[in-house]
Every structure is written in C-alpha cells, then in structure tokens.
N, C-alpha and C. Protein backbone atom coordinates (compact mmCIF):
# COMPACT_ATOMS: atom_id res chain seq x y z
N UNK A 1 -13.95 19.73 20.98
CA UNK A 1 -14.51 19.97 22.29
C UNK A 1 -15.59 18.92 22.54
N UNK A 2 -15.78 18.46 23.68
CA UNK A 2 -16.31 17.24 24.24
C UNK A 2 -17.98 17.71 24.58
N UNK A 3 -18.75 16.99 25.06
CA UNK A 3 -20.15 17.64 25.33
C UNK A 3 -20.26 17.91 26.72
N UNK A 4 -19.24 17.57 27.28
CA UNK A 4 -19.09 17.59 28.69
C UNK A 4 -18.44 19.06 28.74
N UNK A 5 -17.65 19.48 27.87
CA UNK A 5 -17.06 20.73 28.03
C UNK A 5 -17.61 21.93 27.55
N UNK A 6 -19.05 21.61 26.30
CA UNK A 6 -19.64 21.93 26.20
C UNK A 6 -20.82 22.75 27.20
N UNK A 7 -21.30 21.62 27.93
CA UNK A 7 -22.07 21.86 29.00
C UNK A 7 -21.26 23.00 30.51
N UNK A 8 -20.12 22.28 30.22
CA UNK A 8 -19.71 23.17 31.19
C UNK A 8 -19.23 24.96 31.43
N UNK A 9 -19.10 25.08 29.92
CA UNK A 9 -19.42 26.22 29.35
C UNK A 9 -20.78 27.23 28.99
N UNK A 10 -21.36 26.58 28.85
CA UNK A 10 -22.82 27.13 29.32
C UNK A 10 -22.90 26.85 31.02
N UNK A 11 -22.68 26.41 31.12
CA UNK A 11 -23.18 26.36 32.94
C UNK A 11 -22.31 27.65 33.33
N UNK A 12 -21.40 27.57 33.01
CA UNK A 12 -20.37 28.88 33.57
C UNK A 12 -20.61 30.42 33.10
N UNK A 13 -21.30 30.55 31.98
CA UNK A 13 -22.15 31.61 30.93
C UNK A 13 -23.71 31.72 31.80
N UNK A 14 -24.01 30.50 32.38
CA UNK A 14 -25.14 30.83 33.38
C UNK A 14 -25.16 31.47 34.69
N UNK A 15 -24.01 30.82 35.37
CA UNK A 15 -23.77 31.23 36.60
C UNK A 15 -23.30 33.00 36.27
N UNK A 16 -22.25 33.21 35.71
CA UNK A 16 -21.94 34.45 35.54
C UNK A 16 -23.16 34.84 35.15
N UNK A 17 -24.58 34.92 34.27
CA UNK A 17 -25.34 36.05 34.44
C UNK A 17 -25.44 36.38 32.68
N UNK A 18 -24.78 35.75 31.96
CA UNK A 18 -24.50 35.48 30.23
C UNK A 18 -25.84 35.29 30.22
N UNK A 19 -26.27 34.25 30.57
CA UNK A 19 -27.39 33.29 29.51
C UNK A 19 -28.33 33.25 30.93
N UNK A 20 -29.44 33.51 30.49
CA UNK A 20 -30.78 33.19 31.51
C UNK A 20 -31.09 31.44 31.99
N UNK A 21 -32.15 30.89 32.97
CA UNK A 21 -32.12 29.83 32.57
C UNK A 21 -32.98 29.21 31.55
N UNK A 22 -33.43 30.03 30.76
CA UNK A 22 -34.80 29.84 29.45
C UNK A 22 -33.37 29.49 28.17
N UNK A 23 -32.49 30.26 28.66
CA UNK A 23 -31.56 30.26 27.11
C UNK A 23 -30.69 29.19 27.64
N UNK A 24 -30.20 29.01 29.14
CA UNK A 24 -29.06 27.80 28.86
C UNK A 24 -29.85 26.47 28.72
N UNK A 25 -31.13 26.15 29.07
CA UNK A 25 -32.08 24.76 28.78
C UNK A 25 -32.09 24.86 27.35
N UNK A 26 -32.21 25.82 26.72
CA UNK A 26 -32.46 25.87 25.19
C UNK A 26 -30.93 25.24 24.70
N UNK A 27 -30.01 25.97 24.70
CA UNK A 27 -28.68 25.62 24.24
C UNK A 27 -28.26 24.22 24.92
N UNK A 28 -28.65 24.22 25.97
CA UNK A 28 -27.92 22.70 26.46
C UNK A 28 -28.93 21.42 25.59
N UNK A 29 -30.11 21.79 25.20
CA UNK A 29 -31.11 20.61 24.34
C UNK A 29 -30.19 20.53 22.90
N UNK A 30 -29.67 21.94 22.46
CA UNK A 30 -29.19 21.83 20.74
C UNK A 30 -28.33 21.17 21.27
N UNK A 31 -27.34 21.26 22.09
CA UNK A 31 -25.76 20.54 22.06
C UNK A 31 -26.02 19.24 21.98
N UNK A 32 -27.43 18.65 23.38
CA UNK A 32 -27.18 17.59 23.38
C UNK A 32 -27.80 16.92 22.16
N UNK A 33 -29.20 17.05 21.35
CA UNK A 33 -29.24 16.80 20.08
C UNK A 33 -28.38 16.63 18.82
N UNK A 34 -27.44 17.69 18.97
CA UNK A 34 -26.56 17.77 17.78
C UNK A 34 -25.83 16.57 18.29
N UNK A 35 -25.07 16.32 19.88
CA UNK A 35 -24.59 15.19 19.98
C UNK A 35 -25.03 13.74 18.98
N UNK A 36 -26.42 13.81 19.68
CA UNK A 36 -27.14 12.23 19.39
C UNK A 36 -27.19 12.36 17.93
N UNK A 37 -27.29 13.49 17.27
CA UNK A 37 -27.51 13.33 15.73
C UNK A 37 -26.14 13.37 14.88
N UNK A 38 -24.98 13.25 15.80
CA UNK A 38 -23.94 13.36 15.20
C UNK A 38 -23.42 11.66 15.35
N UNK A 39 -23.78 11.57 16.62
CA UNK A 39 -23.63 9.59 17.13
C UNK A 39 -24.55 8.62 16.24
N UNK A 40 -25.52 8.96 16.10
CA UNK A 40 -26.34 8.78 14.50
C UNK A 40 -26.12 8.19 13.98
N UNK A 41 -25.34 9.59 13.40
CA UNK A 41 -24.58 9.54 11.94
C UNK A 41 -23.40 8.31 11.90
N UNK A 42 -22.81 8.11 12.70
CA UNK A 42 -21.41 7.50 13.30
C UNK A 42 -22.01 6.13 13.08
N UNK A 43 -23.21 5.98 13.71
CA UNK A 43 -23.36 4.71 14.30
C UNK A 43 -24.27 4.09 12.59
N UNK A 44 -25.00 4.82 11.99
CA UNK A 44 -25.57 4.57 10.65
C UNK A 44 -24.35 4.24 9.76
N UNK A 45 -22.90 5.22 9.63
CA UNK A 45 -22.19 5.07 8.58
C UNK A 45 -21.51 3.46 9.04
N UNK A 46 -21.02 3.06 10.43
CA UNK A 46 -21.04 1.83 10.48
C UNK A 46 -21.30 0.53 10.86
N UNK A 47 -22.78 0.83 10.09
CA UNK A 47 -23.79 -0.12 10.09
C UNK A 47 -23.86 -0.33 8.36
N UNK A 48 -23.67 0.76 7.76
CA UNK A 48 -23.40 0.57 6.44
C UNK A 48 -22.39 -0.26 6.27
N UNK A 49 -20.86 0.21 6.71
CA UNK A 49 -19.74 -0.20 6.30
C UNK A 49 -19.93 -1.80 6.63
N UNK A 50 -20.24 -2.36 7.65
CA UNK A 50 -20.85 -3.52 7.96
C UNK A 50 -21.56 -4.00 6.77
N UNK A 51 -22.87 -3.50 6.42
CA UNK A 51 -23.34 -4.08 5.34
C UNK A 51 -22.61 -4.59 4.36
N UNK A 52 -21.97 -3.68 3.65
CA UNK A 52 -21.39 -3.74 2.74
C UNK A 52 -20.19 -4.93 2.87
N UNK A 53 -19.81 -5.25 3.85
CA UNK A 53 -18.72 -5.97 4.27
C UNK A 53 -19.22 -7.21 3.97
N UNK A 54 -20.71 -7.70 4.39
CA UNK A 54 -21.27 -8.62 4.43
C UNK A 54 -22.02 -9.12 3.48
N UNK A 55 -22.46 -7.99 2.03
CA UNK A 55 -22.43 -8.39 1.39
C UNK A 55 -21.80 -8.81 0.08
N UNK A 56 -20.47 -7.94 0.26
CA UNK A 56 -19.16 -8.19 -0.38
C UNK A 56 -18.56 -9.91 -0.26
N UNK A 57 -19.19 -10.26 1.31
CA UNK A 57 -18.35 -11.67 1.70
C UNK A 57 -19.27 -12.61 0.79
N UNK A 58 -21.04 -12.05 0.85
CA UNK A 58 -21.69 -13.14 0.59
C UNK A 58 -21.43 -13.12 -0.78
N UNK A 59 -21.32 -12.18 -1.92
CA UNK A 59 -20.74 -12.43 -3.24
C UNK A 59 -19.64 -13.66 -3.66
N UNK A 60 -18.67 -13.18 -2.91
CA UNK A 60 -17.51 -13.59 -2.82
C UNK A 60 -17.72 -15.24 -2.70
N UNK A 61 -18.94 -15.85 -1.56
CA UNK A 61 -18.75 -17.27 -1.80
C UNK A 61 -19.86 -17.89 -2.98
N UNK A 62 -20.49 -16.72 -3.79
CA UNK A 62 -20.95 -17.39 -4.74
C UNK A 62 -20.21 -17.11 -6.10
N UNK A 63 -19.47 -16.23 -6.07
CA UNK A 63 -18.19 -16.53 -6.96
C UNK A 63 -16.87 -17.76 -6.76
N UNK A 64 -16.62 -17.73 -5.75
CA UNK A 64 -15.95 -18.69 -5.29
C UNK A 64 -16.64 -20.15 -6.00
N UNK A 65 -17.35 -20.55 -5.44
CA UNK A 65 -18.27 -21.63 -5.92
C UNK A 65 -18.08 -21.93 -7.55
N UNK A 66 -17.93 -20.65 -8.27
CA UNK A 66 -17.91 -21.05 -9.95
C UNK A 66 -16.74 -21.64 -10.02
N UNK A 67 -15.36 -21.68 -9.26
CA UNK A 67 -14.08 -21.50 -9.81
C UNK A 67 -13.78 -23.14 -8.60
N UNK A 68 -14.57 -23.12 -8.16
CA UNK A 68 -14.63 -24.71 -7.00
C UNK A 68 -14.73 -26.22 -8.38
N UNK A 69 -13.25 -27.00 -8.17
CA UNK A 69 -13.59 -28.29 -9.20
C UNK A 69 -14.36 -29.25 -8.05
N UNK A 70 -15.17 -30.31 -8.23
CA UNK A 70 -16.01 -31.10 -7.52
C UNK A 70 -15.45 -32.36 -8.41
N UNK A 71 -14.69 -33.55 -7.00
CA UNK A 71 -14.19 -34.56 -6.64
C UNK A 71 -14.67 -35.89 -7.62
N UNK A 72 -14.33 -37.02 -7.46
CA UNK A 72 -15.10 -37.74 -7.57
C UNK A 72 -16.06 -38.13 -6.85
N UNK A 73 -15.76 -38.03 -5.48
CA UNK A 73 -16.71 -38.18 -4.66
C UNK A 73 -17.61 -37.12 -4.24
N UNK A 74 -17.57 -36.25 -4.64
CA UNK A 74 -18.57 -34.61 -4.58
C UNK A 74 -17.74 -33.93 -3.80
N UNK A 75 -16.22 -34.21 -3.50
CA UNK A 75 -15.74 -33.04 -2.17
C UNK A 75 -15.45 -32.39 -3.32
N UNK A 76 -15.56 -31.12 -2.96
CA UNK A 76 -15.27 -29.50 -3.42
C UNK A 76 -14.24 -28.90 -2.95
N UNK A 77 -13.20 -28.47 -3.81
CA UNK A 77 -11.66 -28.10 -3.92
C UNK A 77 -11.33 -26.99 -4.70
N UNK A 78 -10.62 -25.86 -4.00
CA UNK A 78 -10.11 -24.61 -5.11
C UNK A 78 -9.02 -25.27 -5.54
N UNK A 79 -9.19 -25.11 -7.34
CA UNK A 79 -8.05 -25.21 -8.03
C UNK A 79 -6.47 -24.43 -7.29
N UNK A 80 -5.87 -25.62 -8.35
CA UNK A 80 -4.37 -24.85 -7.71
C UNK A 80 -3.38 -25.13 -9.06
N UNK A 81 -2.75 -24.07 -9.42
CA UNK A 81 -1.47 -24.30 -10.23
C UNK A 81 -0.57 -25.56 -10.27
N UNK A 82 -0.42 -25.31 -9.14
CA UNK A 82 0.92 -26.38 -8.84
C UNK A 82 -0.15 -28.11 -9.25
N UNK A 83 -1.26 -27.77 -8.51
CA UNK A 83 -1.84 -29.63 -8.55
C UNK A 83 -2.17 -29.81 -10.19
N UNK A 84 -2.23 -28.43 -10.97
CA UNK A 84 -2.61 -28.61 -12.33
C UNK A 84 -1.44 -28.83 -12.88
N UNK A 85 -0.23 -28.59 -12.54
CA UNK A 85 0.95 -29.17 -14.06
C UNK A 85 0.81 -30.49 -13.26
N UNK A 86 0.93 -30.84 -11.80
CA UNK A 86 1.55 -32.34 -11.07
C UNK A 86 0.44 -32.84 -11.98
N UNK A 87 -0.65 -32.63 -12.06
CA UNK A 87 -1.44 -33.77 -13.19
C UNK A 87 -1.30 -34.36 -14.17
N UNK A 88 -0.91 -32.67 -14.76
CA UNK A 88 -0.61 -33.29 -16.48
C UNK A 88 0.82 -33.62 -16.59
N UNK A 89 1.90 -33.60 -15.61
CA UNK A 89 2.93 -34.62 -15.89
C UNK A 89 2.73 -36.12 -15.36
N UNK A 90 1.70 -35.97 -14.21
CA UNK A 90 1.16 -38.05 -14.28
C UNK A 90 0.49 -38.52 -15.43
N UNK A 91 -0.42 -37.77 -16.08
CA UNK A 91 -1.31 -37.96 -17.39
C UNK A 91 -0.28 -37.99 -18.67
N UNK A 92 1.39 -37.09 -19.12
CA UNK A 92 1.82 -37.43 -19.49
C UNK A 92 2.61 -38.50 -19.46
N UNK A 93 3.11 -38.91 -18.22
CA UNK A 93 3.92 -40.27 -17.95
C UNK A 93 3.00 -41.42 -17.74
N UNK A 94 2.01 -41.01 -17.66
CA UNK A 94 1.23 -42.79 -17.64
C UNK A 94 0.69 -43.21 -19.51
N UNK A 95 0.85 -42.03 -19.89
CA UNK A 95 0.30 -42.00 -21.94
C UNK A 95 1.45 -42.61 -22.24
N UNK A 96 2.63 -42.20 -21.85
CA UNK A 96 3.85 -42.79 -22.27
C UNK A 96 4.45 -44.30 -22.22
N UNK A 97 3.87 -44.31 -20.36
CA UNK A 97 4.10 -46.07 -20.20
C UNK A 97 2.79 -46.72 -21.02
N UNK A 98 2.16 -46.04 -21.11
CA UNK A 98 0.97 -46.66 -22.11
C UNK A 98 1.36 -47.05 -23.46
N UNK A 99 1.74 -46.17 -24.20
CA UNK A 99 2.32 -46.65 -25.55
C UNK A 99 3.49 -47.58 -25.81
N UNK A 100 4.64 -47.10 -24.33
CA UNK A 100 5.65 -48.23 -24.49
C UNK A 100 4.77 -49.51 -24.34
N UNK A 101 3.77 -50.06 -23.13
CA UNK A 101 3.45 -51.21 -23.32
C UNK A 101 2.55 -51.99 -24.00
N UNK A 102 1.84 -51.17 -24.46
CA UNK A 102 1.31 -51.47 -25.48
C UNK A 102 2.00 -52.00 -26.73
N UNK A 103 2.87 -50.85 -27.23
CA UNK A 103 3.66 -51.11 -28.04
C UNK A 103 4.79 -52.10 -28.45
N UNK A 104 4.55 -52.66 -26.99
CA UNK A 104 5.53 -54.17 -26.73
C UNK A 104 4.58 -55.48 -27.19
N UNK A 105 3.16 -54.86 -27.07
CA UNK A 105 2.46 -56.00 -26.52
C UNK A 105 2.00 -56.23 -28.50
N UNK A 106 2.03 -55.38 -29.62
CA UNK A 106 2.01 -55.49 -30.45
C UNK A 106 2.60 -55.78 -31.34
N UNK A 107 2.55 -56.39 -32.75
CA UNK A 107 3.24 -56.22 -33.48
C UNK A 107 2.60 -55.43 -34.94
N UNK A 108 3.42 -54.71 -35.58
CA UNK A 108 2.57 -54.10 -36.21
C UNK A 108 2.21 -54.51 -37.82
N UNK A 109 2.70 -55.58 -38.26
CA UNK A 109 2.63 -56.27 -39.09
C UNK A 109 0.99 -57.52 -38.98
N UNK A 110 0.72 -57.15 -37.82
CA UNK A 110 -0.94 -57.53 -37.65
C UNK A 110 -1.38 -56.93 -38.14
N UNK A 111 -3.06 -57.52 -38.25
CA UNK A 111 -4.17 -56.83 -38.69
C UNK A 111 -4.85 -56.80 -37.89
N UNK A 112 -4.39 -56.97 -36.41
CA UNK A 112 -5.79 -57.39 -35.14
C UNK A 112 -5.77 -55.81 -35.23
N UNK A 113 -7.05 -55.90 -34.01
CA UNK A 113 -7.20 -54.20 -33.26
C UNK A 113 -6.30 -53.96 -32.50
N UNK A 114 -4.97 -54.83 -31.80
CA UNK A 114 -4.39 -54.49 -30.97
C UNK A 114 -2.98 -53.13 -31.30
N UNK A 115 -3.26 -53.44 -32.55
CA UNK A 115 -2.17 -51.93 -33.18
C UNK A 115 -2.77 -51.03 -32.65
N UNK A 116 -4.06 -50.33 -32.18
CA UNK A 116 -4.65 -49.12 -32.03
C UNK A 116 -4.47 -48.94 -30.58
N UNK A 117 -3.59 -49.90 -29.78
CA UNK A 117 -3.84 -49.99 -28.34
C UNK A 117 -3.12 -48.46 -28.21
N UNK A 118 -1.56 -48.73 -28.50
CA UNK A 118 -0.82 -46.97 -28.32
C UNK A 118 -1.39 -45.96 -28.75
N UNK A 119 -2.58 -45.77 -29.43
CA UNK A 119 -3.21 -44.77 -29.91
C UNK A 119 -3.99 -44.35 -28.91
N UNK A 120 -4.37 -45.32 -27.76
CA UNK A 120 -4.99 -44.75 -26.39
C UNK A 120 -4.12 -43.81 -25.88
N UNK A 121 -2.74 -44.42 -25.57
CA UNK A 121 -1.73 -43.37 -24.85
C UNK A 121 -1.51 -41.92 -25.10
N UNK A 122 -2.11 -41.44 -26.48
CA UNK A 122 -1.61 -40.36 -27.22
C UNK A 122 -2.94 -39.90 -26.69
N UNK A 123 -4.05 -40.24 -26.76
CA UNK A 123 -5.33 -40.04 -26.58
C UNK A 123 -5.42 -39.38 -25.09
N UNK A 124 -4.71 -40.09 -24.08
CA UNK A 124 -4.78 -40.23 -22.83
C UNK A 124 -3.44 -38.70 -22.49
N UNK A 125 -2.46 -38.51 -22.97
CA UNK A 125 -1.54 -37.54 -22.94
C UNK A 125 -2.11 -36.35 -24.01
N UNK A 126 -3.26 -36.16 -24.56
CA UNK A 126 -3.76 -34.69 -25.03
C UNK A 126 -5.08 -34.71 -23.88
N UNK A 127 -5.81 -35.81 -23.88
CA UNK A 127 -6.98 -35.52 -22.44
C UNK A 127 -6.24 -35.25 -21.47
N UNK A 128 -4.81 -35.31 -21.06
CA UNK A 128 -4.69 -34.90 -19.54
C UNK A 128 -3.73 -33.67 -19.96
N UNK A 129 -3.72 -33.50 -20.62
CA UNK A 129 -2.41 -32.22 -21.36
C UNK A 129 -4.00 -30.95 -21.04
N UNK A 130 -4.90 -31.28 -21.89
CA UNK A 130 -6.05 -30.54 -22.03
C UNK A 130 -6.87 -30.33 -20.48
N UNK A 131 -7.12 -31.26 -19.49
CA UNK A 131 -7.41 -30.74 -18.22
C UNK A 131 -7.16 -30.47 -17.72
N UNK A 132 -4.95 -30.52 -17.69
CA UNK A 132 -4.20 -29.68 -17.03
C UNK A 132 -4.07 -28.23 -17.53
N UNK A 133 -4.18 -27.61 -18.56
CA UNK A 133 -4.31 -26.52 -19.16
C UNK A 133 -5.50 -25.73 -18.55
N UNK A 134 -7.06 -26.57 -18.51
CA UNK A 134 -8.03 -25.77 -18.19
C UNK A 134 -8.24 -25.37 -16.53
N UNK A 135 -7.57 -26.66 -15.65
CA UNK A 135 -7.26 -26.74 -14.64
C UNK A 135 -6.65 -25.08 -14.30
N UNK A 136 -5.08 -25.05 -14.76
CA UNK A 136 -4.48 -24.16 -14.23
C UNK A 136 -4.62 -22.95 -14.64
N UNK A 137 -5.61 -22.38 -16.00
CA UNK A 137 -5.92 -21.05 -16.13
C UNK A 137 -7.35 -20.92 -15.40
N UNK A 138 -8.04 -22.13 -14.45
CA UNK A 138 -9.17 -22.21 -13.68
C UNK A 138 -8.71 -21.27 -12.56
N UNK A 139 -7.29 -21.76 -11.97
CA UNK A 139 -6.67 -21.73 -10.67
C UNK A 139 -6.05 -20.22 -10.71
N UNK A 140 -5.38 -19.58 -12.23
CA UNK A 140 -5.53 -18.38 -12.10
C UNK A 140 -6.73 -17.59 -12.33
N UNK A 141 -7.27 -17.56 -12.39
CA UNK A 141 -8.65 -16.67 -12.78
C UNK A 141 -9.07 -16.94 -11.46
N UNK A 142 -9.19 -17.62 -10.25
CA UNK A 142 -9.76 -17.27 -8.94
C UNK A 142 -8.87 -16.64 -8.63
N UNK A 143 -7.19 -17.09 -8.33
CA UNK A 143 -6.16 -16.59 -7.87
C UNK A 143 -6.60 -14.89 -7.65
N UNK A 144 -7.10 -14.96 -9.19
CA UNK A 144 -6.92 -13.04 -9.69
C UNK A 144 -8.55 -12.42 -8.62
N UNK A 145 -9.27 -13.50 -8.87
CA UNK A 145 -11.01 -12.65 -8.81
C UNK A 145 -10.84 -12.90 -6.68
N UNK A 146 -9.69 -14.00 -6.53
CA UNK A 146 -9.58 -13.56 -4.97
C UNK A 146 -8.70 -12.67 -4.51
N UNK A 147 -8.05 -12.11 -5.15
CA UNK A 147 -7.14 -10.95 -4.75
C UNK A 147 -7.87 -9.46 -4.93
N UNK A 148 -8.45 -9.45 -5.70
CA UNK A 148 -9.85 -8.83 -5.83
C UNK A 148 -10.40 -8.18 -4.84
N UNK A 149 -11.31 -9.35 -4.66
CA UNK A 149 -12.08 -9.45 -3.37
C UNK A 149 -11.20 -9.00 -1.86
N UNK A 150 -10.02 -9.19 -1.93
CA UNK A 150 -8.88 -9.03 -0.55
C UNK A 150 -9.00 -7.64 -0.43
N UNK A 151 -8.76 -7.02 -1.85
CA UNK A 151 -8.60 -5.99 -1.91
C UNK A 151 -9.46 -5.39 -1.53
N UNK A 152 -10.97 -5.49 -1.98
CA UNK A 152 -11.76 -4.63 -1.44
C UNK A 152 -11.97 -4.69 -0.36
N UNK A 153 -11.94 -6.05 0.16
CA UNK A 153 -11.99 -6.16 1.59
C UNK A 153 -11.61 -5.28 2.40
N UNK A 154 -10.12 -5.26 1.98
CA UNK A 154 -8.76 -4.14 3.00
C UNK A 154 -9.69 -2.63 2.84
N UNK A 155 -10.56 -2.39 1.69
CA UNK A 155 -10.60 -1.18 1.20
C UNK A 155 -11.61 -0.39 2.44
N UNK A 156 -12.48 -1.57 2.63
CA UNK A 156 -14.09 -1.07 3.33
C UNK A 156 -13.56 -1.12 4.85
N UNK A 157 -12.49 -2.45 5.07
CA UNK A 157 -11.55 -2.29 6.52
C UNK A 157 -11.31 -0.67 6.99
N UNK A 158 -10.38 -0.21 5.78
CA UNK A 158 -9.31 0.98 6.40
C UNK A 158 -10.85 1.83 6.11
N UNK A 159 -11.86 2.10 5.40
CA UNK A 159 -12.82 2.92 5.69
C UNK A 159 -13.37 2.70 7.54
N UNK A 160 -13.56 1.42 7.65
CA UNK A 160 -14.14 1.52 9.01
C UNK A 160 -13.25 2.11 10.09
N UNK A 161 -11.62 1.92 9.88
CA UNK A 161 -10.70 2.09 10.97
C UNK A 161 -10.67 3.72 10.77
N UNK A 162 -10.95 4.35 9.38
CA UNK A 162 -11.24 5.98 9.83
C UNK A 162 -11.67 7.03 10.59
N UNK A 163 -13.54 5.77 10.05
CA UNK A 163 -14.29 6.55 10.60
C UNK A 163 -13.82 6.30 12.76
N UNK A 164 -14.04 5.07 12.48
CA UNK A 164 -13.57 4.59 14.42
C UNK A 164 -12.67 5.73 14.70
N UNK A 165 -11.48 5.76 14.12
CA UNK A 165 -10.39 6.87 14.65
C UNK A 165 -10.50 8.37 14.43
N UNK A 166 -11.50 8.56 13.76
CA UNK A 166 -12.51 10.36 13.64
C UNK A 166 -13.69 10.35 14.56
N UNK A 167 -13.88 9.12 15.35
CA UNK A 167 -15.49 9.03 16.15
C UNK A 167 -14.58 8.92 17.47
N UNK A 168 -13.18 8.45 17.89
CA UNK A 168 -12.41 8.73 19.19
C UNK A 168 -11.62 10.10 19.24
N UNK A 169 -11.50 10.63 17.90
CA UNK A 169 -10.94 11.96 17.70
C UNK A 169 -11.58 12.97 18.74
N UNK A 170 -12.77 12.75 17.71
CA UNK A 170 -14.20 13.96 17.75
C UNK A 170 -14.64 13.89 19.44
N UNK A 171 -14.93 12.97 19.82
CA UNK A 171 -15.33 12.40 21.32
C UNK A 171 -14.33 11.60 21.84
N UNK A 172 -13.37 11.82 22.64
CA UNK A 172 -12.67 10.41 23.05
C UNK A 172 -13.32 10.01 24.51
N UNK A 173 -14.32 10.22 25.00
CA UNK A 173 -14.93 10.24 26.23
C UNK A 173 -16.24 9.12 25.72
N UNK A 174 -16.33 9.15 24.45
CA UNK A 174 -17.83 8.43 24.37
C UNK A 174 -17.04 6.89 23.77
N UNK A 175 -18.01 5.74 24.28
CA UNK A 175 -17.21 4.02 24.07
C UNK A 175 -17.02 3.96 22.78
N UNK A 176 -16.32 3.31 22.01
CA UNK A 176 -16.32 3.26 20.26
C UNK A 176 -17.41 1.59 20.04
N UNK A 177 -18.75 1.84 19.62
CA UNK A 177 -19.51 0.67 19.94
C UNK A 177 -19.23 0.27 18.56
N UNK A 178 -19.28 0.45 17.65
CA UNK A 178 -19.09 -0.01 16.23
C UNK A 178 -17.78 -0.56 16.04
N UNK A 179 -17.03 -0.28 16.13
CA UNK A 179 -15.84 -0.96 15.71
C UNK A 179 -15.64 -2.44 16.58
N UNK A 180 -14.77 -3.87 16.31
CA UNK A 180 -15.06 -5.05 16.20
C UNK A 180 -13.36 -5.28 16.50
C-alpha cells in the first residue's frame, strides 16, 4: 500500500467520524515519518552498495598494478598467455639460429674464446624459456584475481538491482533516485 493510499484511508476514517482531527494529524505524521524513515533506509543501503562498489574498483586497480609488466620504454601492459609462449618460441628460435651460426663461425679444434660463442644460444633459449614461463603463470594469476573481482562485481550489482526492484515494489509512485 502506497502513502497516498494510506492517507486516503485515514481521510475517509475522518470524514466518516472514525478518527477525530487530533488522531488523524497524529496518524497521518507516523505514516508520513515511517515513509521518510523507510526512504532512509533505501537511500543509506544504496549509498553503501555504492561504496562498496567503489571501493572494490579502487582495490582492484592496485592489484591490477602488481600483475602490470612495464615496457622498455615504461608503457605498462597486462600480461597475456598467448604473448608469453609467442616469446619464448622467438627466444627459442633466435638461441637456435644463434648456435647454428655461431657454430659455423667456429671451429672446435681452437683454443680461441670463439668455441663459447654457441654457449650464448643455450644461455639465451633457458633466459627466454624462463621469462616465458614466469610471463604466462603472471598472465594466469591476474586472469584468475580478475575474474574474481568480476565476480564480485556482478555480486554487489544484482544486490543493488534488488534492493531498486523492492524500493519500486514497496512504492512504485516514488522516483527510484539510487539506481544508475
């Protein structure tokens, strides 16, 4: 029942001779109080849900930030699976043309330093074997801690779309100011 139908029910309990006008001013102040203290409530729970939304987001970009690799040039990039194996198969195929040419360029019946050249390539195919590895369990571990975050997101969402659709239930006559 609406406050409008409220009121109009006491007015009609007045006119008939029910309620004096000392008792319908009295009852028409509780209704309309209980109103405002019920709109309150409505309007406090989402101002919360808000909060919380906002500070869920602001977490979220200082977690984000841990799981961010930084460029050579300082640009800042979320890891990705896919760019972590494409690495470590360029880091393996360039170790490889490394040792073949190297290995051309030597002979190993020397004693120069140039025998140790293919030993870069091997060097160069476990360093990029090893940053593609840390790379792509980087890229899952946000993957996971942003699905997470989605989730709760959706969670505090369908809380707000409740309360909105129990605050047009309860009143469908009063504006829905909280909801976005």
């Amino acid at each position: 029942m609406t406050i409008a139908d409220e009121l109009k029910k006491l007015d009609e309990l007045r006119r008939s001779g029910t309620l004096s006008s000392e008792e319908f001013e009295l009852a028409k102040r509780r209704v309309l109080e209980a109103s405002q203290d019920h709109h309150l409530a409505e309007c406090l729970e989402g101002i919360m849900l808000q909060n919380e939304t906002a500070q869920l987001d602001r977490e979220w970009e200082l977690e984000r930030e841990r799981y961010m690799l930084t460029g050579e040039h300082g640009r800042r990039q979320i890891p990705s699976q896919a760019w972590s194996v494409f690495g470590g198969i360029l880091f393996v195929v360039f170790g490889i043309f490394w040792i073949a040419s190297a290995s051309s360029m030597t002979t190993f019946d020397d004693r120069s330093t140039f025998h140790l050249l293919p030993w870069f390539g091997f060097l160069i195919i476990v360093v990029g074997v090893g940053m593609s590895i840390f790379m792509f369990v980087r890229a899952g571990q946000y993957e996971k801690a942003e699905a997470k975050y989605r989730r709760r997101r959706r969670e505090i969402f369908s809380k707000q779309r409740r309360s909105s659709l129990n605050r047009s239930t309860v009143n469908p006559s009063e504006p829905d100011e909280i909801q976005r």
